[in-house]
C-alpha atoms as a PDB file:
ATOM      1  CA  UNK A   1     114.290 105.377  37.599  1.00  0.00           C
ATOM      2  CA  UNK A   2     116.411 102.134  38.665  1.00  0.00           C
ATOM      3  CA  UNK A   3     117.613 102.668  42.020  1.00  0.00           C
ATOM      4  CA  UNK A   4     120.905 100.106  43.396  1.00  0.00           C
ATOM      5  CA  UNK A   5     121.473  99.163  47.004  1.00  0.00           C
ATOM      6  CA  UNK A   6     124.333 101.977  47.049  1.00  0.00           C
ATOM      7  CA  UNK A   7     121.623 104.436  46.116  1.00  0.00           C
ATOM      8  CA  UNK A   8     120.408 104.020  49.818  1.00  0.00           C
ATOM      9  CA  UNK A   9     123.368 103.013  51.338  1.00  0.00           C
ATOM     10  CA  UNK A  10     124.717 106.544  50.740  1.00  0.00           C
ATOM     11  CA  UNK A  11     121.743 108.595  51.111  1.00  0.00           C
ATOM     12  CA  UNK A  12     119.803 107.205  54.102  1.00  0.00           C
ATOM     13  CA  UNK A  13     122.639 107.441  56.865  1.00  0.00           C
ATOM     14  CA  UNK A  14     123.915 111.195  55.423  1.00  0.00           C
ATOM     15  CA  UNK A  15     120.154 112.390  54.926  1.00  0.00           C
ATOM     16  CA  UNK A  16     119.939 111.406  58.615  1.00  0.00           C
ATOM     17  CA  UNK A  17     122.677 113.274  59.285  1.00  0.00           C
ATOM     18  CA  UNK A  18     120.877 116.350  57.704  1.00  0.00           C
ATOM     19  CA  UNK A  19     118.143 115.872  60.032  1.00  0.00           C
ATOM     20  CA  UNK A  20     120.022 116.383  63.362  1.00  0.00           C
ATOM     21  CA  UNK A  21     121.705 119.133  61.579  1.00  0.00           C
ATOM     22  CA  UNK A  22     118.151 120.865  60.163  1.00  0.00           C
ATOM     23  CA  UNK A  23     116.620 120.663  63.479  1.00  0.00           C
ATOM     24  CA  UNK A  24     118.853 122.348  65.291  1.00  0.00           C
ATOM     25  CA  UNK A  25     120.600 125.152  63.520  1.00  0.00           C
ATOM     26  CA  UNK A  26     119.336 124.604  59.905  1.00  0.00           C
ATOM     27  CA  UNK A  27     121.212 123.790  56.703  1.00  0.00           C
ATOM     28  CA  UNK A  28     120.572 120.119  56.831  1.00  0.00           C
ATOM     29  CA  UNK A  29     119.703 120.435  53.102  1.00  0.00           C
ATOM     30  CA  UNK A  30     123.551 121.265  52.745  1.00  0.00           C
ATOM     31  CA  UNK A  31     124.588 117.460  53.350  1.00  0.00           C
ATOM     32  CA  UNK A  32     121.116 116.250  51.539  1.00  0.00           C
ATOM     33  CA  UNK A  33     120.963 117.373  49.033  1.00  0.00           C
ATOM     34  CA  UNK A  34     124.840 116.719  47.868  1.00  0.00           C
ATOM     35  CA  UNK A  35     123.954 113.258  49.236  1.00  0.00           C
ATOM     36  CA  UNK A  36     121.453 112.953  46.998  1.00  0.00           C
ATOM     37  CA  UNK A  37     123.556 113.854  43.893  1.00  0.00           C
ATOM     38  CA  UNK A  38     126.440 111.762  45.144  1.00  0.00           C
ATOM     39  CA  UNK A  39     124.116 108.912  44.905  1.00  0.00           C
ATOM     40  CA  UNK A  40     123.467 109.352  41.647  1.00  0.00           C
ATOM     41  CA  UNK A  41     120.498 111.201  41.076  1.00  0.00           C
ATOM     42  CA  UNK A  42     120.269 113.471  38.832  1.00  0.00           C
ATOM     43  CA  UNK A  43     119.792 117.366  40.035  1.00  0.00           C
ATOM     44  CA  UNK A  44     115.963 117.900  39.576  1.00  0.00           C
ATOM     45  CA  UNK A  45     115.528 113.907  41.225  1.00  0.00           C
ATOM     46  CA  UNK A  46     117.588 114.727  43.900  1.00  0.00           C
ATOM     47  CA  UNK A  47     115.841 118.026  44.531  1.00  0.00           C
ATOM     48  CA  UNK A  48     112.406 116.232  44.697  1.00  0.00           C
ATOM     49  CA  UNK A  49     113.485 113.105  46.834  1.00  0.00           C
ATOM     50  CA  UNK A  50     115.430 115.731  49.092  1.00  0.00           C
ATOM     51  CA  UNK A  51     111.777 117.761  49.530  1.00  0.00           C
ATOM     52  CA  UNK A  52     110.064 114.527  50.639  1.00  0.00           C
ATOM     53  CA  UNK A  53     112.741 113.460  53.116  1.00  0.00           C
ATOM     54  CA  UNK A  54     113.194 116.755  54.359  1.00  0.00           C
ATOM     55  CA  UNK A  55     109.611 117.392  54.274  1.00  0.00           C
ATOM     56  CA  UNK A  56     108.912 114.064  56.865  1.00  0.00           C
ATOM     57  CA  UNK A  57     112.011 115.323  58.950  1.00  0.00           C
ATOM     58  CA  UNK A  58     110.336 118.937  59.275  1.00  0.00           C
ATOM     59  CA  UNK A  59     107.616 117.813  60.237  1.00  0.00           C
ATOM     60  CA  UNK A  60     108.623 116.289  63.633  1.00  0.00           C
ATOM     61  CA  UNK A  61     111.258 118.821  64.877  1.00  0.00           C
ATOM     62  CA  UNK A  62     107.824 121.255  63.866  1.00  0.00           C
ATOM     63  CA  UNK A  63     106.008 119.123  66.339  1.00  0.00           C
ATOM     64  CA  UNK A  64     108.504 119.154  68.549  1.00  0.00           C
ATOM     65  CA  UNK A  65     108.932 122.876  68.744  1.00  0.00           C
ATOM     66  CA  UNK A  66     105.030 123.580  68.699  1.00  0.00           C
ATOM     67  CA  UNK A  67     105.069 120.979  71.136  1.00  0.00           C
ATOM     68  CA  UNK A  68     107.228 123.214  73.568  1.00  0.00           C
ATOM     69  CA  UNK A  69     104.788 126.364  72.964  1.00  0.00           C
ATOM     70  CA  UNK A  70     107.751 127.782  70.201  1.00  0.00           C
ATOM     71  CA  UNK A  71     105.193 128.130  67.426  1.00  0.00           C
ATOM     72  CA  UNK A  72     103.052 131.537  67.569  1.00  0.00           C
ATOM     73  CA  UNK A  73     100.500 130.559  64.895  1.00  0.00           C
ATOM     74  CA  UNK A  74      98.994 133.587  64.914  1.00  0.00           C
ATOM     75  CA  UNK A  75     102.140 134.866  62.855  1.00  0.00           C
ATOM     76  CA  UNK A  76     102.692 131.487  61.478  1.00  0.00           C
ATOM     77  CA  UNK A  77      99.779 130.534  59.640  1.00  0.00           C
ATOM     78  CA  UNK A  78      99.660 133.131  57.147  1.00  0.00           C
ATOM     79  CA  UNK A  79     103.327 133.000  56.893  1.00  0.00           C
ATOM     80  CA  UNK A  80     103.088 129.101  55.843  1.00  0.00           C
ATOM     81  CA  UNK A  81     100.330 129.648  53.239  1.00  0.00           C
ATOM     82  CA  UNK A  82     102.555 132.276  51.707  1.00  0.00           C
ATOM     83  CA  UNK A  83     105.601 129.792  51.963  1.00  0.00           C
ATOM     84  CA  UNK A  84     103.771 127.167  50.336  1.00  0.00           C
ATOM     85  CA  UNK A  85     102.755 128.654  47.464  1.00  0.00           C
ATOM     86  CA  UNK A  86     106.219 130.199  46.415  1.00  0.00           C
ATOM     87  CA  UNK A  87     107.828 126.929  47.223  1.00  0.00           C
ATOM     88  CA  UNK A  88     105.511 125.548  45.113  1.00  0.00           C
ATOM     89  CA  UNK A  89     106.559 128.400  42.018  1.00  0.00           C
ATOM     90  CA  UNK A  90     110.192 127.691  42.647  1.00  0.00           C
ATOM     91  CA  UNK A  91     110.466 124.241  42.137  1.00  0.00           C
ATOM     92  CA  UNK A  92     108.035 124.580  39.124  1.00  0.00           C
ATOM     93  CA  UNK A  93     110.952 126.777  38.106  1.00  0.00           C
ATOM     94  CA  UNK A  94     114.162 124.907  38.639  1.00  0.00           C
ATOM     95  CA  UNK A  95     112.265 121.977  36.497  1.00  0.00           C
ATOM     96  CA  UNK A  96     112.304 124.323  33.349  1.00  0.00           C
ATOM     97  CA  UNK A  97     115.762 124.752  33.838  1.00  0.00           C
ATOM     98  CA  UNK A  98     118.595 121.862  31.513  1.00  0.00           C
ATOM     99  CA  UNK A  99     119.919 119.647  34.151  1.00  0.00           C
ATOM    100  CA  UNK A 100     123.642 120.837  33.012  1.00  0.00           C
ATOM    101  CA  UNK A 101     123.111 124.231  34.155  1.00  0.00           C
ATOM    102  CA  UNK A 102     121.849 123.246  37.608  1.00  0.00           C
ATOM    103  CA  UNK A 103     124.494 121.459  38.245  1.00  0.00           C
ATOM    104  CA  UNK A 104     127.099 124.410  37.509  1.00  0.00           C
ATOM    105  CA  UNK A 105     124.317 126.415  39.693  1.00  0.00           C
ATOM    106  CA  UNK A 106     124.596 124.197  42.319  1.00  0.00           C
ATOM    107  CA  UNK A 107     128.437 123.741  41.890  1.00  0.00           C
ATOM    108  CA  UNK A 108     129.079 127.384  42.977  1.00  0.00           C
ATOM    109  CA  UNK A 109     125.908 128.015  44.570  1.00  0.00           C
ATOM    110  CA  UNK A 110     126.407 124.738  47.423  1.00  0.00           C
ATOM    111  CA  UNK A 111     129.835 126.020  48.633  1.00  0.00           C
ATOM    112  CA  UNK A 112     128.888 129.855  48.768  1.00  0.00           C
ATOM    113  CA  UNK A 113     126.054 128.896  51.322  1.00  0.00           C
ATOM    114  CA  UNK A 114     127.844 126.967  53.274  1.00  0.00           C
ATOM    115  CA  UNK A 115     130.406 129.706  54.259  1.00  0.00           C
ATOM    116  CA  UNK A 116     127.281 131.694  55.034  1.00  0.00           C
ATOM    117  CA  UNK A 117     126.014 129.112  57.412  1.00  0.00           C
ATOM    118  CA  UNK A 118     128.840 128.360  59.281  1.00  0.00           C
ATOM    119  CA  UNK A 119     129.902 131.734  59.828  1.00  0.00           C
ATOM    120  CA  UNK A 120     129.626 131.787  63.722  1.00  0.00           C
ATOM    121  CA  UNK A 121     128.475 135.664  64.278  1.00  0.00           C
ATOM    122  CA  UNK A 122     125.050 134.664  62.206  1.00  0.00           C
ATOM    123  CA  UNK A 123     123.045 133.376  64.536  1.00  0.00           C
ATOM    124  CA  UNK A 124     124.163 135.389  67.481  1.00  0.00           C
ATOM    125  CA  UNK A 125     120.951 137.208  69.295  1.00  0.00           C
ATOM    126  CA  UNK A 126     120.875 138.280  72.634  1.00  0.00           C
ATOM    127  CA  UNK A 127     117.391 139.445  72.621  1.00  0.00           C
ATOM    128  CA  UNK A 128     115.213 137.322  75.640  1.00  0.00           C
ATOM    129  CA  UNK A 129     111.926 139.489  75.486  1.00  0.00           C
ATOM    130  CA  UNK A 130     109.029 138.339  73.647  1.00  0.00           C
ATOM    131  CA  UNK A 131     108.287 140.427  69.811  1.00  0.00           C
ATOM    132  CA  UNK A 132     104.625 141.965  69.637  1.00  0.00           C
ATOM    133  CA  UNK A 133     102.860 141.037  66.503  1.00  0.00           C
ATOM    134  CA  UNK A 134     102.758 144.864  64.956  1.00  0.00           C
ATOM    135  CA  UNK A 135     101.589 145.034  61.056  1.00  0.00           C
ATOM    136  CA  UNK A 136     105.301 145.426  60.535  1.00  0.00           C
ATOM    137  CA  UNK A 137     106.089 141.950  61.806  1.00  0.00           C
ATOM    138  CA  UNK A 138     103.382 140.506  59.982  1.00  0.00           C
ATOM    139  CA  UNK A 139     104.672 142.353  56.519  1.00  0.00           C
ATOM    140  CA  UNK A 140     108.714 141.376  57.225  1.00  0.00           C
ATOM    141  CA  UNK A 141     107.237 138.083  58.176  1.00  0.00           C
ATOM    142  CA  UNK A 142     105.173 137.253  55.113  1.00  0.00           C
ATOM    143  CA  UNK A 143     108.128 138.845  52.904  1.00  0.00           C
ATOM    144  CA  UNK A 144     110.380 136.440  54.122  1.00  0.00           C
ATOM    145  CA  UNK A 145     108.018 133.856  53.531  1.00  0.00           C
ATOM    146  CA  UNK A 146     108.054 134.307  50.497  1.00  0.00           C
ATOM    147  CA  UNK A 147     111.700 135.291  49.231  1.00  0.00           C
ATOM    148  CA  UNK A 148     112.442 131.695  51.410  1.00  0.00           C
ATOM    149  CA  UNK A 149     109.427 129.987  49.589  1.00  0.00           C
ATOM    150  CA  UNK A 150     110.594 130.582  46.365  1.00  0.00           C
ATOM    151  CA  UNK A 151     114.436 129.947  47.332  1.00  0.00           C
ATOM    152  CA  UNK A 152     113.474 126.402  48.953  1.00  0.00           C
ATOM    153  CA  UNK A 153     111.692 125.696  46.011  1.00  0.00           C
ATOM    154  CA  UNK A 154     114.025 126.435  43.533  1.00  0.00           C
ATOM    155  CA  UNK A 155     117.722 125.356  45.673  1.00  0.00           C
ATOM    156  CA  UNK A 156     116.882 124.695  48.970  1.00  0.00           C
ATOM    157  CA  UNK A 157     119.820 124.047  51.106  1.00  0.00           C
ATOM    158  CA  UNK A 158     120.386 125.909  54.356  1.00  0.00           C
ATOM    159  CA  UNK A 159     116.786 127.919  54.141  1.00  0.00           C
ATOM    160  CA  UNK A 160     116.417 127.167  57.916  1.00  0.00           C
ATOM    161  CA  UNK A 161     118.805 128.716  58.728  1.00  0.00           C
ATOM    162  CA  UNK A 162     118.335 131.721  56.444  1.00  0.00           C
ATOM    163  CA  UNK A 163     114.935 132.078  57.945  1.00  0.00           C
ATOM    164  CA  UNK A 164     116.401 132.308  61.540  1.00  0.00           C
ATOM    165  CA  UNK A 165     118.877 135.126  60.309  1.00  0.00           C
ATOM    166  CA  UNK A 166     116.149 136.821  58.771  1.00  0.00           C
ATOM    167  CA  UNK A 167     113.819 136.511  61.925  1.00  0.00           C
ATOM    168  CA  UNK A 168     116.497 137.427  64.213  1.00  0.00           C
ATOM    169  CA  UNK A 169     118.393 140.482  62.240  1.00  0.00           C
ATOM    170  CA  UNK A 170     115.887 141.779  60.564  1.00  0.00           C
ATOM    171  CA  UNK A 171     112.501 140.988  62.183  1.00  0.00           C
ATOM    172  CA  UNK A 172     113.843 141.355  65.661  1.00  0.00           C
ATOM    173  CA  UNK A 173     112.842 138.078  67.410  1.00  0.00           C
ATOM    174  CA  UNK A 174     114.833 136.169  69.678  1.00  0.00           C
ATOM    175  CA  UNK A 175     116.018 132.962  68.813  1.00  0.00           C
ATOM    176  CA  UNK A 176     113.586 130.609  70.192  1.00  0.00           C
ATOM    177  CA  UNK A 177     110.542 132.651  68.503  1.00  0.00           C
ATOM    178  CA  UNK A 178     112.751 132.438  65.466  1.00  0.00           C
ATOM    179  CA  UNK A 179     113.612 128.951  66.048  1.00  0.00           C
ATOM    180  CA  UNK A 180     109.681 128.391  66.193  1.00  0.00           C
ATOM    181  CA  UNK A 181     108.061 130.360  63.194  1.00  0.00           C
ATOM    182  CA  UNK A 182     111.398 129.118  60.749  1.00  0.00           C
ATOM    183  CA  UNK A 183     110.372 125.672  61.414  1.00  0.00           C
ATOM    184  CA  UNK A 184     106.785 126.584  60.409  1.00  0.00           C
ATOM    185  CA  UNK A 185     108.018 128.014  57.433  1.00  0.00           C
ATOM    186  CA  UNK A 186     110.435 125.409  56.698  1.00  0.00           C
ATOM    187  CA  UNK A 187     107.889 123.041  56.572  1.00  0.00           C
ATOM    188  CA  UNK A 188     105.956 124.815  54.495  1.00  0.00           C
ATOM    189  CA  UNK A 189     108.055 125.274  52.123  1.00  0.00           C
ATOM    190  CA  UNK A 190     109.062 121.260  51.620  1.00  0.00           C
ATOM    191  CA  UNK A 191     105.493 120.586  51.484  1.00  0.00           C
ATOM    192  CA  UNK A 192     104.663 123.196  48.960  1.00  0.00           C
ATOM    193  CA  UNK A 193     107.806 122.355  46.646  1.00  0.00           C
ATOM    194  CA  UNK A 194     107.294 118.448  47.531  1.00  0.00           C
ATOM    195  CA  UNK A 195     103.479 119.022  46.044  1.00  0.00           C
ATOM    196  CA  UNK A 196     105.008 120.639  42.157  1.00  0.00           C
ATOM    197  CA  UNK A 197     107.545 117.608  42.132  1.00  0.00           C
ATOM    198  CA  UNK A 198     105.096 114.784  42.512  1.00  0.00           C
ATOM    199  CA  UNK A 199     102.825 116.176  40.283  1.00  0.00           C
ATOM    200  CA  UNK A 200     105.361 116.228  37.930  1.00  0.00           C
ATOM    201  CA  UNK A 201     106.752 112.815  38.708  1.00  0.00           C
ATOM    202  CA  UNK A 202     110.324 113.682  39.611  1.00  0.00           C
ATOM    203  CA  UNK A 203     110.245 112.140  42.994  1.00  0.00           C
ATOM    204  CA  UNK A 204     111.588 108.953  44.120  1.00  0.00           C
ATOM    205  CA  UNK A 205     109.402 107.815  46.301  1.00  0.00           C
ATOM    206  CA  UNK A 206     110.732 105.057  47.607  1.00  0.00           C
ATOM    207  CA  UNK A 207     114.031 106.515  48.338  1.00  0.00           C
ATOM    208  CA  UNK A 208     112.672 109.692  49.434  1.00  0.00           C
ATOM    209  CA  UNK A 209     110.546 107.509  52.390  1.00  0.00           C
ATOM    210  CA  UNK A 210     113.425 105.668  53.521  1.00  0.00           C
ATOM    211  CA  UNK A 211     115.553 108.699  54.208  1.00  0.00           C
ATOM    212  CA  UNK A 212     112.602 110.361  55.491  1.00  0.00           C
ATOM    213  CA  UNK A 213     112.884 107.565  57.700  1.00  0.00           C
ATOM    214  CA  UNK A 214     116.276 108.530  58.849  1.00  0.00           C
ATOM    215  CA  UNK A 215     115.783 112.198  58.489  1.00  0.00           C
ATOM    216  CA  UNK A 216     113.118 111.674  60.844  1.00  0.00           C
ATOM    217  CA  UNK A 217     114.791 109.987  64.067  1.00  0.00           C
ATOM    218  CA  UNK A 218     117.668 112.682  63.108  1.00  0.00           C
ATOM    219  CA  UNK A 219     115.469 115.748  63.800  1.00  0.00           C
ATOM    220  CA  UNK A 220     114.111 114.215  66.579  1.00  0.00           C
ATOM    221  CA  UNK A 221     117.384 114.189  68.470  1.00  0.00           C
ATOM    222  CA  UNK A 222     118.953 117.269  66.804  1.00  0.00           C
ATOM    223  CA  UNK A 223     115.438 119.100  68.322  1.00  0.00           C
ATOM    224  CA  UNK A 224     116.096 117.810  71.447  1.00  0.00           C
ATOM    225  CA  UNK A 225     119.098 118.996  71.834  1.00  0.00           C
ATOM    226  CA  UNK A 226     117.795 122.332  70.405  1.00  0.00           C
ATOM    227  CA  UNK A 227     120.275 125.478  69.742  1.00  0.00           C
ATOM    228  CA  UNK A 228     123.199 123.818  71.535  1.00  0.00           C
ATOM    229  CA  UNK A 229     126.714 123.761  69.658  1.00  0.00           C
ATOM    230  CA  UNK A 230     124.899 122.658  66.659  1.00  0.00           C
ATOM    231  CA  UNK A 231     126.625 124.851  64.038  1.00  0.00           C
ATOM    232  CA  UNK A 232     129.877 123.482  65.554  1.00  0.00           C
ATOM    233  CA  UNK A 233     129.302 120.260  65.932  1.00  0.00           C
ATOM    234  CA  UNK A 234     127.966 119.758  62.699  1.00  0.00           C
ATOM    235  CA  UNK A 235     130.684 121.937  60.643  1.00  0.00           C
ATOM    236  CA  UNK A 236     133.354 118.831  59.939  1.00  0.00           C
ATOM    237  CA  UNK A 237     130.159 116.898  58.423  1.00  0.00           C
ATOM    238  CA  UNK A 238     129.115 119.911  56.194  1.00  0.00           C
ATOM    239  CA  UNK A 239     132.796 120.544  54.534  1.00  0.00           C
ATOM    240  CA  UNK A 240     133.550 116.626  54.240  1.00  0.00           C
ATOM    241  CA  UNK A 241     129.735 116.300  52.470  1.00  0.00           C
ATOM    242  CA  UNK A 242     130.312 119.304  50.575  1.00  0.00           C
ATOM    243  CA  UNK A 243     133.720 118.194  49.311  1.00  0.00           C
ATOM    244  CA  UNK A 244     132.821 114.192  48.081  1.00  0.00           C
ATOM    245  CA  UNK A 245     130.028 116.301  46.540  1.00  0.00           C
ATOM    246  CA  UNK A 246     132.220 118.940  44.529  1.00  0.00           C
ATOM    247  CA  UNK A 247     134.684 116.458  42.829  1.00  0.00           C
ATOM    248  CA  UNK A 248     131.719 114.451  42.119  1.00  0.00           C
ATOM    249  CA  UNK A 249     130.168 117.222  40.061  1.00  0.00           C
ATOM    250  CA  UNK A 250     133.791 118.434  38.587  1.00  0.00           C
ATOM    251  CA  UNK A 251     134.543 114.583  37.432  1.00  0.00           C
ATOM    252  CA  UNK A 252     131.030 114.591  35.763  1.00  0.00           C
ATOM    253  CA  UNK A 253     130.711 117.839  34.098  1.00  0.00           C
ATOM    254  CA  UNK A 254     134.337 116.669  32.539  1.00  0.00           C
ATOM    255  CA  UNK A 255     132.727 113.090  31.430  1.00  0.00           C
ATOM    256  CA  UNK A 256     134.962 111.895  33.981  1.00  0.00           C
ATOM    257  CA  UNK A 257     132.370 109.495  35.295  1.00  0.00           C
END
């Protein structure tokens, strides 16, 4: 696949973006991945590149929080092997499915997650005591896992922050043990989809590294700064991304460009 100049120019500084964004309130892959696909790249390529930049950005803000005692590994090993292997099915999935159709998926799928993530009352906990690791936790836990495996695999964007909703509403935790065991997951599942696309060949590697790259110094700040304004600081970016990135896919769908 011949990638231009422009191809990076657009990508690298937004994926970084997606970074700061990921690390500290999820739904970084809600600028990536339109990034991606505003590039140029076609759906299932953009999906791909998107796991191995995301996948390199995930991994530091992991170390970061694991770092800072977040991660309870206990809980989050089995809940990454799960993750990994129903990322891995999803994006096996989506790469069985005609490009057209994923991109009227992603057309109406893309904005409907965003209102979900930037609704302000999601993330609200006010739970500061510590969750006990009952055989309930562990089942919610490793059904999550999954459900968000397969979902990262086969879509992707905003399954950070799905995972902390999930962990906080329904699981119970606060939000720094959610914080912690999402990122686990999170990384999990980039890594497991990441595996099914190179296999297959759909990743651009090149690309993908480079935004890593940016992706990478982005999480690192955006974890530093933690929980801290992040889904209103990064809402502008989101609906200006998310716009470029609808017309885009309206102009091409109509052979517009």
């Amino acid at each position: 696949m011949n990638i231009s100049f422009t191809t990076f120019l657009i990508a690298c500084p937004l994926v970084g973006l997606a970074g700061f964004v990921d690390s500290i309130a999820g739904g970084g892959g809600l600028i990536s991945l339109p990034a991606y696909l505003i590039a140029g790249l076609p759906p299932v390529n953009a999906s791909a590149t998107n796991k191995l930049s995301a996948g390199m950005g995930t991994t530091v803000s992991f170390g970061n929080y694991t770092k800072n005692k977040f991660v309870d590994f206990k809980l989050a090993v089995p809940c990454i092997l799960i993750a990994m292997m129903f990322s891995g099915l999803g994006a096996k999935v989506q790469m069985m499915i005609p490009e057209y159709y994923l991109k009227i998926f992603m057309l109406v799928a893309l904005p409907i997650t965003m209102l979900l993530v930037l609704n302000k009352k999601t993330l609200k906990s006010n739970k500061i005591f510590n969750i006990k690791l009952t055989p309930r936790v562990y089942l919610l836990a490793g059904m999550i896992s999954a459900l968000m495996g397969f979902y990262d695999g086969i879509y992707g964007p905003a399954t950070g922050t799905f995972l902390l909703i999930f962990f906080v509403k329904v699981v119970g935790m606060n939000i720094k043990e959610s914080n912690g065991i999402a990122k686990a997951i999170n990384w999990a599942t980039n890594m497991g989809g990441l595996a099914s696309f190179l296999m297959a060949g759909k990743t651009v590697i090149v690309l993908g590294l480079a935004a890593g790259m940016c992706s990478m110094i982005g999480s690192y700040l955006g974890s530093k700064l933690f929980i801290k304004k992040g889904v209103s600081v990064t809402r502008p970016i989101m609906i200006i991304v998310m716009s470029i990135f609808i017309i885009r896919i309206v102009l091409e769908l109509l052979h517009v460009i």
